[in-house]
N, C-alpha and C. Protein backbone atom coordinates (compact mmCIF):
# COMPACT_ATOMS: atom_id res chain seq x y z
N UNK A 1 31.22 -64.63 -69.57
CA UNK A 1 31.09 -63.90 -68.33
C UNK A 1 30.33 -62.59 -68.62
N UNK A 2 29.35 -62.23 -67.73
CA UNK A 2 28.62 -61.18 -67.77
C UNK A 2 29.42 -59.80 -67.27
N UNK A 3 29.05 -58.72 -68.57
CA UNK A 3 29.68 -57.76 -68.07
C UNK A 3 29.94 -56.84 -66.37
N UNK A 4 30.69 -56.42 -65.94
CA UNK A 4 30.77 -55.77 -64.24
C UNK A 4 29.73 -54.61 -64.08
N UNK A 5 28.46 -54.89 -63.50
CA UNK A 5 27.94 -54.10 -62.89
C UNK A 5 28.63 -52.66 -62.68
N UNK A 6 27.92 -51.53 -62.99
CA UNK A 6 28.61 -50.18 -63.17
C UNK A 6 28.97 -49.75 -61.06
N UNK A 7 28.29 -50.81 -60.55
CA UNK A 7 28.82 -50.06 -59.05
C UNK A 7 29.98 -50.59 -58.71
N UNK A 8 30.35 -51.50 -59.59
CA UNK A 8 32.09 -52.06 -58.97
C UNK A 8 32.89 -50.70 -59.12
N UNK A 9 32.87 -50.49 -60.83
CA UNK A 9 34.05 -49.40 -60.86
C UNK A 9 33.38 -48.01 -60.16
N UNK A 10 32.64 -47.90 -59.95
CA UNK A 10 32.30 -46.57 -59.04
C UNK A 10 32.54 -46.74 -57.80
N UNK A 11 32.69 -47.82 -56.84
CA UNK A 11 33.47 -48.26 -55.78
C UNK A 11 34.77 -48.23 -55.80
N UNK A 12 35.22 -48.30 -56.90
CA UNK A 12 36.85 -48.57 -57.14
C UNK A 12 37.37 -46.80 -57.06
N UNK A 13 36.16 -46.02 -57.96
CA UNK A 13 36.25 -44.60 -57.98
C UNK A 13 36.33 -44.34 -56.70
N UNK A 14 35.81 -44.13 -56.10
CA UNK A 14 35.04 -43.55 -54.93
C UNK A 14 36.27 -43.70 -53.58
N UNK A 15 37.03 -44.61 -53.74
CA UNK A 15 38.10 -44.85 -52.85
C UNK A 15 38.96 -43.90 -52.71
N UNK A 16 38.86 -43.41 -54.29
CA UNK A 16 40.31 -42.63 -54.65
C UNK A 16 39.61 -41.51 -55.30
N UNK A 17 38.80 -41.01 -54.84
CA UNK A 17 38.13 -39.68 -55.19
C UNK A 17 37.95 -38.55 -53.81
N UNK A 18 39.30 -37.78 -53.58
CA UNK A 18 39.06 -36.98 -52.99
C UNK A 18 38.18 -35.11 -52.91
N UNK A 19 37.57 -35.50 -53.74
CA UNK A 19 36.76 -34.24 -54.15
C UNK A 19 35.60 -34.72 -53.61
N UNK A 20 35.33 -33.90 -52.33
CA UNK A 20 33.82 -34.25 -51.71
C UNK A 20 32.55 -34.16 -52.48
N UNK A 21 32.25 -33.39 -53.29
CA UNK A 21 30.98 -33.65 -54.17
C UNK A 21 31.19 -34.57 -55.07
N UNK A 22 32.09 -35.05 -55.75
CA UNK A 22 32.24 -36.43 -56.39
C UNK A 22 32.60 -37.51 -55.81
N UNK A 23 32.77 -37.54 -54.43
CA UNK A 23 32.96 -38.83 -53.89
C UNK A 23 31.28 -38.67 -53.26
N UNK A 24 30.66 -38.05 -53.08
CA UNK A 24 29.10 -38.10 -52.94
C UNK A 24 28.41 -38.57 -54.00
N UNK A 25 28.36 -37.92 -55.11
CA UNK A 25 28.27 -38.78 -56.35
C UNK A 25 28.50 -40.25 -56.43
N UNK A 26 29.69 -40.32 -56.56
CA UNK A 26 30.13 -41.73 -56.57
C UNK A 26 29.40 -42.67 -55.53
N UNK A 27 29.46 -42.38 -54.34
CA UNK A 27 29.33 -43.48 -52.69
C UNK A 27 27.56 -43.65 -53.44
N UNK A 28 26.82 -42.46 -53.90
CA UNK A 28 25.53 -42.59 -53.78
C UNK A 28 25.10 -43.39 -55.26
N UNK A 29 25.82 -43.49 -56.46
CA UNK A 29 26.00 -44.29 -57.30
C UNK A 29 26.04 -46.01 -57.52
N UNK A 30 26.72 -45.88 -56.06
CA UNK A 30 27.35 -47.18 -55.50
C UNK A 30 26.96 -48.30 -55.15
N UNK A 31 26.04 -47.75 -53.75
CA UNK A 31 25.70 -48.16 -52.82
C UNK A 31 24.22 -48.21 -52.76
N UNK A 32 23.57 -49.55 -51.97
CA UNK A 32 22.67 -48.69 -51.69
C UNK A 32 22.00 -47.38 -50.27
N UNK A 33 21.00 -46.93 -50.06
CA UNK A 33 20.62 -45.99 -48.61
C UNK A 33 21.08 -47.19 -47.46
N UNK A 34 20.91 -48.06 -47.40
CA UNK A 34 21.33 -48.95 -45.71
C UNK A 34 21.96 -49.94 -46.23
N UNK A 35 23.44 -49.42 -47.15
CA UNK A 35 24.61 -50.57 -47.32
C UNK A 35 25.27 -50.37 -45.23
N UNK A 36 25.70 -51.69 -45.26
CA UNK A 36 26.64 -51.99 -44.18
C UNK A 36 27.79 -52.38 -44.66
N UNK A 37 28.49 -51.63 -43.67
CA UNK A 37 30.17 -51.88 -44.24
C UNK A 37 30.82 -52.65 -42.56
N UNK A 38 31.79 -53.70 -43.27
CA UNK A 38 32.16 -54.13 -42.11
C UNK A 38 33.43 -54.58 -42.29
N UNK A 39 34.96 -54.49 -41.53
CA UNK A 39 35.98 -54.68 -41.44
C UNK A 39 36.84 -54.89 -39.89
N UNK A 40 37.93 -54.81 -40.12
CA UNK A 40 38.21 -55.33 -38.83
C UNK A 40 38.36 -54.07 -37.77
N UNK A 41 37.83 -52.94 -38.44
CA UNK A 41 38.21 -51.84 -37.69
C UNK A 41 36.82 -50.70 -37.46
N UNK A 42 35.97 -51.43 -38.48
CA UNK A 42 35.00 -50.15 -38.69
C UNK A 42 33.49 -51.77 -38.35
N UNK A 43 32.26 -51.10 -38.33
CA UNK A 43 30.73 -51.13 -38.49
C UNK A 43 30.20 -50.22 -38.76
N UNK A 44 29.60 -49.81 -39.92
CA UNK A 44 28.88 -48.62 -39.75
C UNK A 44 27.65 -49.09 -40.59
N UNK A 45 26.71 -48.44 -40.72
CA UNK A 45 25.39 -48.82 -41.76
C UNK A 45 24.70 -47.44 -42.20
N UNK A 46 24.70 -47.03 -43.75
CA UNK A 46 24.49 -46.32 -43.99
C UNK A 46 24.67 -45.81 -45.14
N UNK A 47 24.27 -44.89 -46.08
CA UNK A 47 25.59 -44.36 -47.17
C UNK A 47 26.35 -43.52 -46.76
N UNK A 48 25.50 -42.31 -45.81
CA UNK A 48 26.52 -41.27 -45.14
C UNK A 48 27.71 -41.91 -44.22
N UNK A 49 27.43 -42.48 -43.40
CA UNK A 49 28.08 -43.55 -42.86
C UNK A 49 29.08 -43.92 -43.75
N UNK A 50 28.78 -44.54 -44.78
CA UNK A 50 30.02 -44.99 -45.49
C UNK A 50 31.25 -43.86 -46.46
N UNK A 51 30.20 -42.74 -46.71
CA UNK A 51 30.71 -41.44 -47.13
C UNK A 51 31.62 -40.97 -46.43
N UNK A 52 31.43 -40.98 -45.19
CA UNK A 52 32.21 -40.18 -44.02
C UNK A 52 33.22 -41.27 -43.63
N UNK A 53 33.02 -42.60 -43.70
CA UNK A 53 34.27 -43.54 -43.85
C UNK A 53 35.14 -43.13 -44.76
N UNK A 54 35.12 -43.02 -45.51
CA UNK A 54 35.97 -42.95 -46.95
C UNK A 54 36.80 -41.71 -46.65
N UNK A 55 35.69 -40.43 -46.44
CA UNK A 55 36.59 -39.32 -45.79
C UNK A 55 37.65 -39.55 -44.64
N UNK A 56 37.20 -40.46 -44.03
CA UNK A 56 38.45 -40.53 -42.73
C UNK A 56 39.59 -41.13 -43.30
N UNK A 57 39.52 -42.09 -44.56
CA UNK A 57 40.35 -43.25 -44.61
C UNK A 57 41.28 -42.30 -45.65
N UNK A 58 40.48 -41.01 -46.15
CA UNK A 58 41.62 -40.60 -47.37
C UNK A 58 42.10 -39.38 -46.10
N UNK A 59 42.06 -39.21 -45.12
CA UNK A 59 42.51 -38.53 -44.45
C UNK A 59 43.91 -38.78 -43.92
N UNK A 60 43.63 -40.56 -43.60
CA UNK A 60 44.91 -41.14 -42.96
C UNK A 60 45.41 -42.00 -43.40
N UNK A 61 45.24 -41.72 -45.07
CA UNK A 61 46.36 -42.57 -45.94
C UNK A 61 46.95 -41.43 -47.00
N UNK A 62 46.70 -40.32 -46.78
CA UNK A 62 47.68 -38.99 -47.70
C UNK A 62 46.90 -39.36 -48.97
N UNK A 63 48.05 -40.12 -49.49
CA UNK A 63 48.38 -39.92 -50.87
C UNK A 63 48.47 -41.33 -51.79
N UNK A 64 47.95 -42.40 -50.42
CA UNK A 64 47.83 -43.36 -51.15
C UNK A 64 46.77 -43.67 -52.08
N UNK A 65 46.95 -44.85 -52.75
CA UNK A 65 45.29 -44.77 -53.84
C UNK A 65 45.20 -46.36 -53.59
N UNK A 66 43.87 -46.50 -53.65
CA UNK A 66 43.53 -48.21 -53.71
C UNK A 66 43.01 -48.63 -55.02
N UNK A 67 43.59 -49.88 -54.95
CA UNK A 67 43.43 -50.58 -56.47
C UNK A 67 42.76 -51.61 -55.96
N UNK A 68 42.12 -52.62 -57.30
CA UNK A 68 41.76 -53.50 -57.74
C UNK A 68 42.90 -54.84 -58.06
N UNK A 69 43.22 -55.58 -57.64
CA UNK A 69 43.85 -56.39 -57.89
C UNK A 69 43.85 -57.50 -58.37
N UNK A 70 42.77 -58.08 -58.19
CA UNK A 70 42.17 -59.38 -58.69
C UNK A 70 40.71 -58.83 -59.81
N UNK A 71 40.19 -60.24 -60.61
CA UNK A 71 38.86 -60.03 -61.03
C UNK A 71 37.92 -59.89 -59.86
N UNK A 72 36.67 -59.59 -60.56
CA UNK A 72 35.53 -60.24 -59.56
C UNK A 72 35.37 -61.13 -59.28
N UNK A 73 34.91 -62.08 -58.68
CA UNK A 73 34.42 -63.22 -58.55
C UNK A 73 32.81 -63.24 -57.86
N UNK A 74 32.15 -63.33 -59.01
CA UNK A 74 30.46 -63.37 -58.74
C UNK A 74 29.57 -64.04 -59.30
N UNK A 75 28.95 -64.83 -57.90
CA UNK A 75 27.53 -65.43 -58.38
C UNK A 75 26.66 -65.00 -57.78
N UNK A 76 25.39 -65.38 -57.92
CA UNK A 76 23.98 -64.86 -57.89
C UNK A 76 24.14 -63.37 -57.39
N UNK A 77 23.92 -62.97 -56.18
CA UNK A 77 24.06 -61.48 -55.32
C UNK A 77 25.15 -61.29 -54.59
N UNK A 78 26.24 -62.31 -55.25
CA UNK A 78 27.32 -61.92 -53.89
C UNK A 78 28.44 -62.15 -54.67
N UNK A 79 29.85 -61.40 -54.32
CA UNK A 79 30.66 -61.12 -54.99
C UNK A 79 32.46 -61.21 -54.05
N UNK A 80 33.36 -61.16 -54.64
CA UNK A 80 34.64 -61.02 -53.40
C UNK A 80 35.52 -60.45 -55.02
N UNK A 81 36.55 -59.83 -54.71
CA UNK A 81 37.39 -59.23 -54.98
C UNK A 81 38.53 -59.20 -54.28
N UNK A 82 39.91 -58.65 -54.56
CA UNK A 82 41.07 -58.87 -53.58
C UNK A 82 41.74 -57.90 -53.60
N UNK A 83 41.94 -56.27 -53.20
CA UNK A 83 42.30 -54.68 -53.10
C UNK A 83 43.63 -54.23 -52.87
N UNK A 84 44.23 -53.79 -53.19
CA UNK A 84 45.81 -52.71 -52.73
C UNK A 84 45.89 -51.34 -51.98
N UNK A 85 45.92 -51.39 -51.17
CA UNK A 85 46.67 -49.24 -51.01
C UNK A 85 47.68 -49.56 -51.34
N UNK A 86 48.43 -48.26 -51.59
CA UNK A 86 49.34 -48.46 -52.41
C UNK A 86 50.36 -46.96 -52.24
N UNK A 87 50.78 -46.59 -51.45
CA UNK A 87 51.59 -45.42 -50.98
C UNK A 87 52.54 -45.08 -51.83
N UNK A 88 52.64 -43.54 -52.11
CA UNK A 88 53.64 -43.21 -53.21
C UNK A 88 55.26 -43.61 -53.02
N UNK A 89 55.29 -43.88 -51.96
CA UNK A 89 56.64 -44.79 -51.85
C UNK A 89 57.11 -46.15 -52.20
N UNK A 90 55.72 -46.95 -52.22
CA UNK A 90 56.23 -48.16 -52.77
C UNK A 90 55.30 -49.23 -51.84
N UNK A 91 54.98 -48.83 -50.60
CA UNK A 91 54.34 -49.52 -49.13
C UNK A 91 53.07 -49.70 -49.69
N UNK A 92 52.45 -51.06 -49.37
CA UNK A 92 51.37 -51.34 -49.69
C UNK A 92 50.58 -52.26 -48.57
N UNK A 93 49.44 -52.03 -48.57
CA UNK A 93 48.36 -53.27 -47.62
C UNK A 93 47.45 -53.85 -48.41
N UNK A 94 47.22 -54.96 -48.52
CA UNK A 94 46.51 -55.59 -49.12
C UNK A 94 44.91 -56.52 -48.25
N UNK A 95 44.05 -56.66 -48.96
CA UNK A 95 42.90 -57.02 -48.24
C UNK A 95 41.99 -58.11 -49.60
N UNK A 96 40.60 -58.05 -48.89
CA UNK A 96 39.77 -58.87 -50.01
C UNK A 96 38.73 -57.94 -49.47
N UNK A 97 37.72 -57.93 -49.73
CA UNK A 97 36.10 -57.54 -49.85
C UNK A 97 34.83 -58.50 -50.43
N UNK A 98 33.99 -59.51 -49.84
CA UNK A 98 33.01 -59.84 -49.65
C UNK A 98 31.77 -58.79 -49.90
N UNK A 99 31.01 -58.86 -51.13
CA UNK A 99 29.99 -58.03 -51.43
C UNK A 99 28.60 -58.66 -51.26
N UNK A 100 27.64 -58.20 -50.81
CA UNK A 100 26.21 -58.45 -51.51
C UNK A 100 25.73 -57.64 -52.24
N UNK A 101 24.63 -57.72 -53.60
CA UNK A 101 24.15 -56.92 -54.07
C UNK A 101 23.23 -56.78 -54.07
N UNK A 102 22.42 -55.55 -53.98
CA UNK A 102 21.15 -55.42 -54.39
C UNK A 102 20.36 -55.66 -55.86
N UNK A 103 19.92 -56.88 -56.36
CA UNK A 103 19.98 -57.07 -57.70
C UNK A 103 18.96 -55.79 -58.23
N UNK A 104 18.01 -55.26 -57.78
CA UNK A 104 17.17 -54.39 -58.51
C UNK A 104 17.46 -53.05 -58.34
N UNK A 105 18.40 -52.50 -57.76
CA UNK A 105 19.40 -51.40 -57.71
C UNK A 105 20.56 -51.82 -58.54
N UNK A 106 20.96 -52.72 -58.47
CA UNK A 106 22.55 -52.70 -59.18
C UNK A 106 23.25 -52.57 -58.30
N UNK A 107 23.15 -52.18 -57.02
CA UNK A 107 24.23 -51.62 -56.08
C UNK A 107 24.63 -52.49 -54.87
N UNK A 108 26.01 -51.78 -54.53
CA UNK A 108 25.78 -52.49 -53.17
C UNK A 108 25.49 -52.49 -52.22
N UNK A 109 24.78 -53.30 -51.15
CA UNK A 109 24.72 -53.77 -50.18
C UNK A 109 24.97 -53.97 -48.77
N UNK A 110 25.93 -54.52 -48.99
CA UNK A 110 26.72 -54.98 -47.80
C UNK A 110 28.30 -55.10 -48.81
N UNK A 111 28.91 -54.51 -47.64
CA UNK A 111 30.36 -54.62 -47.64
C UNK A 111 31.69 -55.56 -46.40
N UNK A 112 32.00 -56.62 -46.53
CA UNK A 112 32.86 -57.46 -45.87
C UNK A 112 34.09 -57.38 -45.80
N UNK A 113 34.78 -56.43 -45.13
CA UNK A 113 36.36 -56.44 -45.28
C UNK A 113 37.36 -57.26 -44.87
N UNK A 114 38.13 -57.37 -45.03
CA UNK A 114 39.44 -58.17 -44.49
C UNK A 114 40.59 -57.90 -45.10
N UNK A 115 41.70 -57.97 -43.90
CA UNK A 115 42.83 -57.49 -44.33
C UNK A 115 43.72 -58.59 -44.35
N UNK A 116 44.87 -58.14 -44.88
CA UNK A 116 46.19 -59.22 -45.15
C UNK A 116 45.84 -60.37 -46.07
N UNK A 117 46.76 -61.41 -46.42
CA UNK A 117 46.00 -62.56 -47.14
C UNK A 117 45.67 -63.74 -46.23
N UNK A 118 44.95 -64.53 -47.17
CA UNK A 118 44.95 -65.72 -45.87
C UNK A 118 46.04 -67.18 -45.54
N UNK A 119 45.98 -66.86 -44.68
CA UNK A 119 47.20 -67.97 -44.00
C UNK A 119 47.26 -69.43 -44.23
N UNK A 120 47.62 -70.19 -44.56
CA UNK A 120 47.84 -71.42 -45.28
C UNK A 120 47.26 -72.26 -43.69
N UNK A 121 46.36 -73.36 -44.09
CA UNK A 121 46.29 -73.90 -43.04
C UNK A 121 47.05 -75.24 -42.54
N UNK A 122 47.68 -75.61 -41.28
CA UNK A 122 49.05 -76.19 -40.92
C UNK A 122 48.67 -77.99 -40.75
């Protein structure tokens, strides 16, 4: 397996980096200028866009931090992973993320969110 592209863990940073000039650092490390981010709550397209996401989301989760929970899972330009918040009490939400990459940046792309796990089909 090929080593993880340096924008995973700077994404992983960047979640849980509340210091505005290093989460600028980081998002712009990351990403690329017209990544789209998409979830069940947000659209935005942009890096600032996604900068100023991140600011809202560490706004209205305190003190939680998001993890990594699973490997990667990646072929050619596209990638999924499976995420935690994780509240200093113990409360957690869990999601996945759908990536594309930009192969000649290194970065990402496009961002695919989803929350909860998925439901067994009946």
């Amino acid at each position: 397996m090929s080593p993880e592209p340096a924008c995973f863990a700077n994404i992983r940073a960047a979640w849980n980096e509340r210091d505005p000039a290093k989460l600028r650092a980081l998002v712009e490390s990351a990403v690329t200028p017209g990544v789209t981010f998409t979830d069940p709550q947000h659209a935005i397209s942009g890096r600032e866009a996604f900068y100023e996401l991140i600011r809202a989301f560490h706004a209205r989760v305190g003190d939680a931090m998001l993890k990594q929970t699973s490997v990667i899972d990646m072929h050619h330009d596209r990638a999924r992973y499976a995420w935690q918040v994780v509240w200093p009490d113990g409360k957690t939400f869990d999601g996945l993320d759908c990536v594309a990459l930009d192969l000649d940046e290194m970065k990402i792309s496009r961002i695919d969110g989803f929350f909860g796990p998925l439901l067994p089909r009946e």
